[in-house]
Protein backbone atom coordinates (compact mmCIF):
# COMPACT_ATOMS: atom_id res chain seq x y z
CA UNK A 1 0.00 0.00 0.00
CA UNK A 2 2.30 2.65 1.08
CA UNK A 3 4.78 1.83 -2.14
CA UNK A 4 1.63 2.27 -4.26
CA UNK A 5 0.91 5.82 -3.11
CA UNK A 6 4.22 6.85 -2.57
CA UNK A 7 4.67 5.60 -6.23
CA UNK A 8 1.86 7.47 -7.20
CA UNK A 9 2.30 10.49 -5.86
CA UNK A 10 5.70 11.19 -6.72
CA UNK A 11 4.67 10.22 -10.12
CA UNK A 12 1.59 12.96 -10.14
CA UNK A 13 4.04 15.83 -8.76
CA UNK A 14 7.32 15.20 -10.22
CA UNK A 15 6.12 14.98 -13.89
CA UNK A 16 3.10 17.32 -13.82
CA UNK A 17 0.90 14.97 -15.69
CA UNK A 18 -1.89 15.21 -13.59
CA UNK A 19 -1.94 18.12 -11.53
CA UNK A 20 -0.27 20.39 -9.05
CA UNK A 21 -0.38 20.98 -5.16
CA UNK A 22 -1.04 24.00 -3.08
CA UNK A 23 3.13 25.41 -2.54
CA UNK A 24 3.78 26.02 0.97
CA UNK A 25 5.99 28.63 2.31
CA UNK A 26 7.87 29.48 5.85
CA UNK A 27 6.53 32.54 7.27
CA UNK A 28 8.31 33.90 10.76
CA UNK A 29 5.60 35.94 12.75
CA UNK A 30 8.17 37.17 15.54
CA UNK A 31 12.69 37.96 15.33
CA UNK A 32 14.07 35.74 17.95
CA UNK A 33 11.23 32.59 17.60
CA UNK A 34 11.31 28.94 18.09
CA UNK A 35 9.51 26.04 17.50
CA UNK A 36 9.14 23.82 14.29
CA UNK A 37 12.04 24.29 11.89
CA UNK A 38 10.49 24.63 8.29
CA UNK A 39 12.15 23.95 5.31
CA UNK A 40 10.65 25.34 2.12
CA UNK A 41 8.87 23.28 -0.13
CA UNK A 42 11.62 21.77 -2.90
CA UNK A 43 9.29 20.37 -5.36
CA UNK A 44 8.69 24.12 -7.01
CA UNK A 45 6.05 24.13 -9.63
CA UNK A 46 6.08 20.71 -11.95
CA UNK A 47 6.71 21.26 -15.50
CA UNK A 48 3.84 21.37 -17.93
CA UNK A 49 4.33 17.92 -19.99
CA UNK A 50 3.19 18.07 -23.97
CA UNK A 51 0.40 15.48 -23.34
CA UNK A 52 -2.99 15.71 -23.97
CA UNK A 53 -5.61 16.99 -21.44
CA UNK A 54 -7.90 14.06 -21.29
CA UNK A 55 -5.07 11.74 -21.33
CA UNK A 56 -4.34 13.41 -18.10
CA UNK A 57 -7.96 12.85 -17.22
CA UNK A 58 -7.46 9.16 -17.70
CA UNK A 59 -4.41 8.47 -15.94
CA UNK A 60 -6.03 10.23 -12.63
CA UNK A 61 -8.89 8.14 -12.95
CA UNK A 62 -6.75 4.91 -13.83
CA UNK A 63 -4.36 5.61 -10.71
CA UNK A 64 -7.23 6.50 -8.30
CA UNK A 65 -9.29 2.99 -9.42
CA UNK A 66 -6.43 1.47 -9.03
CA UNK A 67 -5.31 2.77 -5.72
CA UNK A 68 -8.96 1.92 -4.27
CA UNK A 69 -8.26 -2.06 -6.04
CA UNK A 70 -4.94 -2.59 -4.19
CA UNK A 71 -7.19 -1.22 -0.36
CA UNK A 72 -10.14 -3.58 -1.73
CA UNK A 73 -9.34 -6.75 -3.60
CA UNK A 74 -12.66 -7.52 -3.95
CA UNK A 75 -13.31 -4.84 -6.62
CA UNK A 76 -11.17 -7.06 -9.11
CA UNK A 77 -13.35 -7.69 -11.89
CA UNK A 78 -16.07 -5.92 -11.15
CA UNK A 79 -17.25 -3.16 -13.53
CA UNK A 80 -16.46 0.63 -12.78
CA UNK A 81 -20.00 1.26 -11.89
CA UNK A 82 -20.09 -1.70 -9.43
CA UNK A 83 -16.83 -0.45 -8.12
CA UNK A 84 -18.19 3.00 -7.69
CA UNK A 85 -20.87 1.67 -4.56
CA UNK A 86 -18.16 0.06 -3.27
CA UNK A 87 -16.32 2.68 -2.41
CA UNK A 88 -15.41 3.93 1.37
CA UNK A 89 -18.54 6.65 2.52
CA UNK A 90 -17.36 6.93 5.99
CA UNK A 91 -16.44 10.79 5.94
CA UNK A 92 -16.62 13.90 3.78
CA UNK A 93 -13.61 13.12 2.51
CA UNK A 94 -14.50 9.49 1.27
CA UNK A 95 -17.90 11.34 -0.32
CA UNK A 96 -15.88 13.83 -2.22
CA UNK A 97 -13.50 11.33 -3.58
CA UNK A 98 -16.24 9.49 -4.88
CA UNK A 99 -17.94 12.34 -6.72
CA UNK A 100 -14.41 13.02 -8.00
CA UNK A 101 -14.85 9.23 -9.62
CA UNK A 102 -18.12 9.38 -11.16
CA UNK A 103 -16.57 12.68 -12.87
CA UNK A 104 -13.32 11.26 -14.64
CA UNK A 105 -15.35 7.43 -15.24
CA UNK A 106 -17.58 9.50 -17.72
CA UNK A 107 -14.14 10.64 -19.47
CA UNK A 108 -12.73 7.32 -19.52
CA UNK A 109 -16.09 5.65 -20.81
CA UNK A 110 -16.41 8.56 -23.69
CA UNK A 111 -12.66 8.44 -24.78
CA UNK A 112 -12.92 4.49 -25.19
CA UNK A 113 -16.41 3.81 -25.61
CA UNK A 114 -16.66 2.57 -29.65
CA UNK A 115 -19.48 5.47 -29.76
CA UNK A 116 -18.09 8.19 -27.18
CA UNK A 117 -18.02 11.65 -28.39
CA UNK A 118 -15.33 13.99 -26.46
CA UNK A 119 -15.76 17.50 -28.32
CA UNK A 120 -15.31 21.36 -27.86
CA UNK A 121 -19.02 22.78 -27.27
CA UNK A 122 -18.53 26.13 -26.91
CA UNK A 123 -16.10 26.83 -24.88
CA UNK A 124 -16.75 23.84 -23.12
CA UNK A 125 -15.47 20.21 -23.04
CA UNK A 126 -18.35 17.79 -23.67
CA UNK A 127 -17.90 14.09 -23.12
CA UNK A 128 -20.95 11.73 -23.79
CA UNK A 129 -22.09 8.14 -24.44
CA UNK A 130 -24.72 6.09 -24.07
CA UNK A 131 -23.85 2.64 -22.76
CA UNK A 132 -26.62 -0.18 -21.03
CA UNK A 133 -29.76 2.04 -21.50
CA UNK A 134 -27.84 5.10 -19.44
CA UNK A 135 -26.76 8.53 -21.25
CA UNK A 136 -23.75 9.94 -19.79
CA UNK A 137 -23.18 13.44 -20.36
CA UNK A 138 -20.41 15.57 -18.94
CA UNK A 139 -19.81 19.31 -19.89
CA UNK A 140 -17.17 21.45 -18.13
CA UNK A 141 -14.65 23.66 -18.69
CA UNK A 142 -10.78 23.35 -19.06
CA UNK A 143 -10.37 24.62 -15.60
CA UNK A 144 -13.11 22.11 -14.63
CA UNK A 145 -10.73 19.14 -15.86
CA UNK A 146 -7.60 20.19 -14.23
CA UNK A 147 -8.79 21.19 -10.85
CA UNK A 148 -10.35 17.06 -11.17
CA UNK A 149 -6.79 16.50 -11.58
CA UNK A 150 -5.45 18.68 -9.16
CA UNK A 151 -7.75 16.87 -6.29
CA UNK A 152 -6.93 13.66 -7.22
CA UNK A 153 -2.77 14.91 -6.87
CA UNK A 154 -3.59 16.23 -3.69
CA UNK A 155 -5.77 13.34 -2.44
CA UNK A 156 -2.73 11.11 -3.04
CA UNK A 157 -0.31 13.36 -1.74
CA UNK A 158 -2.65 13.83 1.53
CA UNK A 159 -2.65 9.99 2.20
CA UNK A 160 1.30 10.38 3.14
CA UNK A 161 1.16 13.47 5.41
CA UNK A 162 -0.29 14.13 9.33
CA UNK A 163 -3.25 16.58 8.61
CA UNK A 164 -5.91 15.94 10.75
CA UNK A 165 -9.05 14.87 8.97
CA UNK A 166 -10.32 18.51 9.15
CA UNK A 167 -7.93 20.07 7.45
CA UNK A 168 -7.96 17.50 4.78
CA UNK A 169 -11.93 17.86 4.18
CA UNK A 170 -11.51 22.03 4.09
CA UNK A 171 -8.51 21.58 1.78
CA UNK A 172 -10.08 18.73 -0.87
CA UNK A 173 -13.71 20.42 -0.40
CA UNK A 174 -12.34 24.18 -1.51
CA UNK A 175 -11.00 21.55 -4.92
CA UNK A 176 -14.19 20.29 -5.27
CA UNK A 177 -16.38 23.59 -4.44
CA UNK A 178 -14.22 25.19 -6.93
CA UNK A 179 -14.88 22.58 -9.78
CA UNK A 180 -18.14 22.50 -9.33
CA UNK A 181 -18.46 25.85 -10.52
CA UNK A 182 -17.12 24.81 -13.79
CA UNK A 183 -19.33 22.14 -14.64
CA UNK A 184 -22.42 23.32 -16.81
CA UNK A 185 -23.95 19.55 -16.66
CA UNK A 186 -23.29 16.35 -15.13
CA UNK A 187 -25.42 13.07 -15.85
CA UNK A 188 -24.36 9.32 -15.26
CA UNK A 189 -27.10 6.54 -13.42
CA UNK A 190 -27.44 8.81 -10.58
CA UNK A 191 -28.07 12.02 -12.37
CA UNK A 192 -26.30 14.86 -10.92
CA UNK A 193 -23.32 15.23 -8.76
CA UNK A 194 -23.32 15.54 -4.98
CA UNK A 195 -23.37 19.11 -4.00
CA UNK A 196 -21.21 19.91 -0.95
CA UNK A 197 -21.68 23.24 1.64
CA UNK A 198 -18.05 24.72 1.78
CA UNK A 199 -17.48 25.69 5.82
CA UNK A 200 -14.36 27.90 4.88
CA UNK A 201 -13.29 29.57 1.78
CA UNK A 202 -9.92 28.19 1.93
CA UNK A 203 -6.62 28.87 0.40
CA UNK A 204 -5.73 26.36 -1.59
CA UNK A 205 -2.62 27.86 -4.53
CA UNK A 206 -0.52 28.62 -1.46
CA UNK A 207 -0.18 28.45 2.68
CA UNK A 208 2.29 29.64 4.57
CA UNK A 209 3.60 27.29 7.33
CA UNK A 210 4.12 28.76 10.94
CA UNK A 211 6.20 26.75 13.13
CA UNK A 212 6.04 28.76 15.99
CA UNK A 213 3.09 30.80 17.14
CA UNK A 214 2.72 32.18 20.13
CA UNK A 215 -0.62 31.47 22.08
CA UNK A 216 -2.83 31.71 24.98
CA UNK A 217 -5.34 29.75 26.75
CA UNK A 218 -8.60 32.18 27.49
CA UNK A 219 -11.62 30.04 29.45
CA UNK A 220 -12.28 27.65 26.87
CA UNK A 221 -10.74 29.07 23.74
CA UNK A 222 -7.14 29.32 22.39
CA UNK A 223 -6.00 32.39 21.14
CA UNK A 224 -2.79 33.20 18.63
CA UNK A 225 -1.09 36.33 19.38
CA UNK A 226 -1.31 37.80 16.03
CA UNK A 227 -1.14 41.54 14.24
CA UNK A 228 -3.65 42.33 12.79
CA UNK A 229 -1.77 42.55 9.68
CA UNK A 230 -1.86 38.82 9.50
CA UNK A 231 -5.21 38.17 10.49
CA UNK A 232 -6.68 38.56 6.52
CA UNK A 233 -6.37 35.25 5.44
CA UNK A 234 -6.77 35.63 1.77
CA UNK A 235 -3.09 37.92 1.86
CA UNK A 236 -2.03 35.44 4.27
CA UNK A 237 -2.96 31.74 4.37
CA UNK A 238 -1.25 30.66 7.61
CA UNK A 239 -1.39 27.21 8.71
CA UNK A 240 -0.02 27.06 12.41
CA UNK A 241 1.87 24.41 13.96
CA UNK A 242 1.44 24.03 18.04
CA UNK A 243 1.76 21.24 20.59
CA UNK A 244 -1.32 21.16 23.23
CA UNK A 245 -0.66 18.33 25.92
CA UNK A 246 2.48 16.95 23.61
CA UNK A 247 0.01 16.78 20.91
CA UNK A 248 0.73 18.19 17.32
CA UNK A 249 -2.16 20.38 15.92
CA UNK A 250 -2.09 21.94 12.59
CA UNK A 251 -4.61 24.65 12.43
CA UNK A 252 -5.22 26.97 9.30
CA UNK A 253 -6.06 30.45 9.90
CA UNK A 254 -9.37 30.04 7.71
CA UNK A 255 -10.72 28.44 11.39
CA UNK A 256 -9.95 31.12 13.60
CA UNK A 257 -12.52 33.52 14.88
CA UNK A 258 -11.69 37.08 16.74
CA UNK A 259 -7.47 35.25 16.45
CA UNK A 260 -8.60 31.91 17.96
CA UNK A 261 -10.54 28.77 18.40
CA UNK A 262 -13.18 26.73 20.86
CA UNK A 263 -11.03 24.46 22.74
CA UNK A 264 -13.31 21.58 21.89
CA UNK A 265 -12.75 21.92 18.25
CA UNK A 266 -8.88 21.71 18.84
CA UNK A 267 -9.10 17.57 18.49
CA UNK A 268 -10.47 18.26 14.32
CA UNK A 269 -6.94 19.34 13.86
CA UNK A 270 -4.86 17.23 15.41
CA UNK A 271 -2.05 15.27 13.57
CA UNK A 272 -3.14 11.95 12.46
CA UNK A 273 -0.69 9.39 13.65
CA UNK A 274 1.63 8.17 10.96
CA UNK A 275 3.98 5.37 10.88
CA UNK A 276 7.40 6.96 10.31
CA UNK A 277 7.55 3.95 7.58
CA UNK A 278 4.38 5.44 5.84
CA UNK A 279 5.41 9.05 5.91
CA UNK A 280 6.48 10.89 3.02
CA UNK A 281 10.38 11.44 2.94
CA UNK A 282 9.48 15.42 2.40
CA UNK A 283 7.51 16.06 5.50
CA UNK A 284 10.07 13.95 7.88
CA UNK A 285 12.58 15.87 6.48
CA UNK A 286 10.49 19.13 6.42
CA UNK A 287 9.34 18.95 10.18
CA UNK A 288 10.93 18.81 13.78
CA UNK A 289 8.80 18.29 16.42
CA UNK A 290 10.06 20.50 20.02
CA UNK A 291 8.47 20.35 23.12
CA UNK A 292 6.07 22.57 24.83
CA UNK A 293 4.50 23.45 27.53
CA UNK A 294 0.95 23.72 27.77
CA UNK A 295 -0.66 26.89 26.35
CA UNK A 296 2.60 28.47 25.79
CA UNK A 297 5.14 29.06 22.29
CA UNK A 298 7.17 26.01 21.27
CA UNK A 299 10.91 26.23 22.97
């Protein structure tokens, strides 16, 4: 399993043939600060390969099938629709992966269906067919195809790294919110596509990693000591890294209210656990955790 993604992603971001992943950058709130060393992001921006755009929309599909195949042996040999119910619907995330599925399946059935039609349609990309008594119809734009790509890049590249589930659902559901917007129709045996409320508008071309914000406990919320000149988060997408109770949180900015938090929402962010053997090379190299003491700055 964890050669499979690692395989994959590396393979996504590396050679830019399916899509690209928000850049993150160090940002240093305070002179004089510790806490998590961060090392910028070395993967820059991939490089545009000549291939074609819905061979791009194929190979994300093909790679995300097959990831779900090598979690679920029991899809082997079953058609894509059958496949399709059988995938995980535990979570938001899980729900938006699989509306993410139905999408690219219609562009694999029209590119090699023997009477699939993938056309220009004013200004549009069209992909039809009509298979078993079912018309599939997909029209979106250009942007619509590549942010399908982009999702599935950063779905893969997600599976490696200690987000919290939280951050994972505001980060893949700003992908989806934002394709959905670019699709003028959408019709396979369940008719339209799932339509998801978007909690935060969230950042997701660029976020800037702080490793060491300073904080304070007040009653039951947590509070980052921030100017005011960071506190816009479209000019600055901060994603902060603290340790409550020896714990490591990672809580974007697009959370915060009045600079901080409920205390009871602090367990939404908190790192997943990750086998050091499972992590990605990048974020054990790009990460070291220091300890803290409770409601205080990392030392």
């Amino acid at each position: 399993m964890k050669r499979f993604v690692d395989t994959v992603t590396e393979y996504l971001t590396r050679t830019g043939t399916v899509g690209n992943l928000p850049e993150h950058r160090d940002l240093k709130l305070y002179s004089n600060s510790s806490g998590y060393r961060i090392l910028a992001d070395d993967q820059g921006s991939p490089s545009d390969l000549p291939q074609k755009d819905l061979m791009k929309a194929l190979a994300a599909f093909t790679l995300l099938d097959n990831y779900f195949e090598s979690r679920n042996p029991n899809l082997e040999g079953m058609s894509y629709r059958q496949r399709y119910l059988e995938l995980p619907r535990a979570s938001r995330v899980d729900k938006l992966v699989g509306q993410i599925y139905r999408l690219l399946r219609i562009y694999r059935m029209a590119l090699l269906h023997p009477d699939g039609v993938i056309e220009p349609s004013r200004g549009y990309l069209r992909a039809a067919c009509v298979t078993r008594g079912t018309a599939f119809n997909l029209i979106l734009t250009k942007a619509g195809l590549t942010l399908a790509q982009d999702f599935v890049t950063c779905y893969f590249n997600l599976l490696r790294l200690p987000y919290g589930e939280a951050y994972r659902e505001a980060l893949l559901s700003q992908y989806y919110v934002d394709l959905a917007t670019e699709v003028k129709k959408f019709h396979d045996e369940d008719a339209d596509l799932m339509r998801f409320h978007n909690r935060y508008q969230f950042n997701r071309h660029v976020r800037f990693d702080c490793g060491s914000p300073k904080y304070v406990i007040q009653g039951e919320r947590l509070v980052f000591e921030l100017a005011d000149s960071y506190c816009n988060p479209l000019r600055y997408p901060i994603d902060f890294f603290i340790l409550v109770e020896d714990q490591l949180h990672i809580i974007p900015i697009e959370a915060l209210q009045d600079k901080g938090l409920p205390l009871a929402e602090l367990p939404r962010w908190r790192e997943q656990e990750i086998d050091p053997d499972q992590a990605s090379a990048q974020w054990l190299l790009k990460f070291g955790h220091k300890t803290t003491s409770n409601g205080g700055p990392m030392a």
